[in-house]
C-alpha atoms as a PDB file:
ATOM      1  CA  UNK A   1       4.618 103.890 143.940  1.00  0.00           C
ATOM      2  CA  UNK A   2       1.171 104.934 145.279  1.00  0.00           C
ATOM      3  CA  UNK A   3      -1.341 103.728 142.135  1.00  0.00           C
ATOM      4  CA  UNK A   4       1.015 101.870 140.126  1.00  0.00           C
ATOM      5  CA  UNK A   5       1.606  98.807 139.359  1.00  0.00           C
ATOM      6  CA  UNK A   6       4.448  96.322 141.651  1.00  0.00           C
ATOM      7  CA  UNK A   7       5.897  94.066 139.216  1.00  0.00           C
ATOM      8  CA  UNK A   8       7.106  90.898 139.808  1.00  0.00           C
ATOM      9  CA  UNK A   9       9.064  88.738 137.972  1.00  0.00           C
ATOM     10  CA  UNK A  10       9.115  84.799 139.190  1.00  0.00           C
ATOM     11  CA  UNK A  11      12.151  82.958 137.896  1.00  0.00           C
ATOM     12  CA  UNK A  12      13.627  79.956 138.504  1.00  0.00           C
ATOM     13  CA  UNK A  13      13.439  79.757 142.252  1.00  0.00           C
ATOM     14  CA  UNK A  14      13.804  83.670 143.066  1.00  0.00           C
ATOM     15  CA  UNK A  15      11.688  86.531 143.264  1.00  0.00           C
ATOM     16  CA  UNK A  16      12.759  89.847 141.405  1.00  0.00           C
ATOM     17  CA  UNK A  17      12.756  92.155 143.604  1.00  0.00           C
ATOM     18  CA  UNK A  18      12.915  89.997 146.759  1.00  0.00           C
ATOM     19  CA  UNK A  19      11.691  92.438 148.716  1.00  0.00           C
ATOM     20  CA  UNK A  20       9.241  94.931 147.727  1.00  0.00           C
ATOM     21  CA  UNK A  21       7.476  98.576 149.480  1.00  0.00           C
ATOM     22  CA  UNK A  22       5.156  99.919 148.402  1.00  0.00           C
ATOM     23  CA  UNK A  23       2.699 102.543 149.500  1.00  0.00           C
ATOM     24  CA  UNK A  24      -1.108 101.398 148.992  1.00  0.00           C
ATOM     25  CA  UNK A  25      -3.387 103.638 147.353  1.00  0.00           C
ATOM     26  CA  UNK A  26      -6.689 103.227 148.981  1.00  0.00           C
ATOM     27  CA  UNK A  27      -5.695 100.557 150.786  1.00  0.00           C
ATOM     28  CA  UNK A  28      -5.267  98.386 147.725  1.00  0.00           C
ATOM     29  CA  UNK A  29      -2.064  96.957 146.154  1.00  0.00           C
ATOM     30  CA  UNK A  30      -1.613  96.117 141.987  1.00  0.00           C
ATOM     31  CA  UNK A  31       0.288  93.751 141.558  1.00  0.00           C
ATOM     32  CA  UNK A  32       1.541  92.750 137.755  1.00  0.00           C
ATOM     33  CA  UNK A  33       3.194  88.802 138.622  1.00  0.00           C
ATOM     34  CA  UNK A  34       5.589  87.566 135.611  1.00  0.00           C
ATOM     35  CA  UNK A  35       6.830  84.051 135.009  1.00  0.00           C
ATOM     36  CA  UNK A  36       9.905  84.241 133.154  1.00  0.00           C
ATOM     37  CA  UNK A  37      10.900  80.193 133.998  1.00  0.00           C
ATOM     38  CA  UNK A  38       9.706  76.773 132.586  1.00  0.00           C
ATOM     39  CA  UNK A  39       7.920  76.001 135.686  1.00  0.00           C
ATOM     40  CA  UNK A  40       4.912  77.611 137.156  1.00  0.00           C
ATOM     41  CA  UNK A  41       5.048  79.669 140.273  1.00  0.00           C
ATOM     42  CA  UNK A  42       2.914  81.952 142.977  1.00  0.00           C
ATOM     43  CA  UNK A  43       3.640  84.666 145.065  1.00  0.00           C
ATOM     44  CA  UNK A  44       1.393  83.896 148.412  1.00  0.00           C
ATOM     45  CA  UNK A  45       1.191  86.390 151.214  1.00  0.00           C
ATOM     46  CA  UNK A  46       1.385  85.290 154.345  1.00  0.00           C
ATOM     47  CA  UNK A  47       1.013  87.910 157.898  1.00  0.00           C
ATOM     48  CA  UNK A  48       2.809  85.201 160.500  1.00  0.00           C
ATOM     49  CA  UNK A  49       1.274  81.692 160.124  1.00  0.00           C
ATOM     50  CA  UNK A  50      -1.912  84.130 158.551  1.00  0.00           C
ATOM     51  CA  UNK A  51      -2.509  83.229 154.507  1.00  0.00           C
ATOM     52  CA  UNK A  52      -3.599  86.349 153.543  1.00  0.00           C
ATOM     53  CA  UNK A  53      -3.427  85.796 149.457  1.00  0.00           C
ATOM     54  CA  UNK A  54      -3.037  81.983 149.004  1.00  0.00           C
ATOM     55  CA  UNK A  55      -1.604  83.584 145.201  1.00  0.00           C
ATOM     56  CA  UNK A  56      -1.927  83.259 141.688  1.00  0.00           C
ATOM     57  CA  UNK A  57      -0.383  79.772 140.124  1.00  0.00           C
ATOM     58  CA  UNK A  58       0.987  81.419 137.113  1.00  0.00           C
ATOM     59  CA  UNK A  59       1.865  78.889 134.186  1.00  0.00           C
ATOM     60  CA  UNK A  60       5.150  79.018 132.671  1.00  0.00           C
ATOM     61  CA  UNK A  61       6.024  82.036 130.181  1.00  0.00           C
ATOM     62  CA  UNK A  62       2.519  83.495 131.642  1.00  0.00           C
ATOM     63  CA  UNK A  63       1.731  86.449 133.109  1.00  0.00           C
ATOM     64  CA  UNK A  64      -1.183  87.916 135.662  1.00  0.00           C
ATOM     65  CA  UNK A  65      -2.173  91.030 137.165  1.00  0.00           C
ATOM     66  CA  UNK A  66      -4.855  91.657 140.256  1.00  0.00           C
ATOM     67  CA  UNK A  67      -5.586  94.137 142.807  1.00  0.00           C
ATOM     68  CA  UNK A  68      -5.411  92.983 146.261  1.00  0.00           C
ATOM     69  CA  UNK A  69      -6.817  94.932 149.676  1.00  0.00           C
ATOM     70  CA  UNK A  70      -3.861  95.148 152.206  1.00  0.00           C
ATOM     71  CA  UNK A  71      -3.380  96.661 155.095  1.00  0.00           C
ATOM     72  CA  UNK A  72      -0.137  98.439 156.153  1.00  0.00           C
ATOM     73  CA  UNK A  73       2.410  96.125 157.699  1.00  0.00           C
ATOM     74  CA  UNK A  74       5.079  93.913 156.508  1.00  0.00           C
ATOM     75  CA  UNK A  75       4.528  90.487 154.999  1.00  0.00           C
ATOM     76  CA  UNK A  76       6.372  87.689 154.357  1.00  0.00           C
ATOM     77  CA  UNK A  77       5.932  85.654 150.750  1.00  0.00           C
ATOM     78  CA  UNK A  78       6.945  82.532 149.595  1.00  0.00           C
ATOM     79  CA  UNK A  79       6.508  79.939 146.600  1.00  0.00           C
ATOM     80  CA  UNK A  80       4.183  77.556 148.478  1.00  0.00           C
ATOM     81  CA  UNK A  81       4.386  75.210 145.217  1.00  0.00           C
ATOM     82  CA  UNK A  82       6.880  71.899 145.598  1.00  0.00           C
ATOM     83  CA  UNK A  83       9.734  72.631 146.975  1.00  0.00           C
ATOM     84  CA  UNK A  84      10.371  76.651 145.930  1.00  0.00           C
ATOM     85  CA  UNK A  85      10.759  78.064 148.841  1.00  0.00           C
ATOM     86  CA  UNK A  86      13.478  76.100 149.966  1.00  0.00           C
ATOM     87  CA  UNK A  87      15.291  76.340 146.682  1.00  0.00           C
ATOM     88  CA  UNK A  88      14.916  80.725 147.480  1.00  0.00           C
ATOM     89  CA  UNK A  89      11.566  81.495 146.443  1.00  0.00           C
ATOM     90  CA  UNK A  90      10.926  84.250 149.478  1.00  0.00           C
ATOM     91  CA  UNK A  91      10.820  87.837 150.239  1.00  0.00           C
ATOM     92  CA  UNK A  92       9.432  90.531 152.112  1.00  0.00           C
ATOM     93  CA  UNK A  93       6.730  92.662 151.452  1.00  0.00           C
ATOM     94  CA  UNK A  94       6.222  96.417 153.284  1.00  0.00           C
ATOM     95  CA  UNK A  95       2.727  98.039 152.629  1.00  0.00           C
ATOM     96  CA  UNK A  96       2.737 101.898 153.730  1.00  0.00           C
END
């Protein structure tokens, strides 16, 4: 997936894919995030109890995209907003 873009669709508390590798191209990661629910949602990154993207709040029915520097290593992420990540909103990220 080296240069393209990782898409992401948030839905109503759960990640599409969950989990996600990817292979960074010059050390940086595009990432295309897509609300498909009525609520908003993020996708932080997190390396232990490290925030390394606190993530986009994307709005209901909205969409973002950004290119993030990340080093190779596996991540955890989470919906940090109410109670999200409880209800499922969690995965894995690999960067290669």
């Amino acid at each position: 997936m080296a240069g393209d873009v990782v898409e992401i669709e948030l839905k109503d508390y759960e990640f599409a894919p969950v989990d996600v590798k990817v292979k960074a191209k010059n050390g940086e990661v595009r990432f295309l995030w897509k609300n498909t629910s009525t609520h908003a949602h993020n996708y932080r990154i997190l390396k232990g109890d490290q925030i390394v993207y606190p993530g986009p709040k994307v709005g209901a029915k909205k969409k973002r995209e950004e290119t993030l520097k990340l080093a190779p290593g596996e991540y955890e992420v989470i919906c940090n907003l109410s109670d999200h990540e409880e209800r499922g909103m969690k995965g894995k990220l690999i960067v290669e």
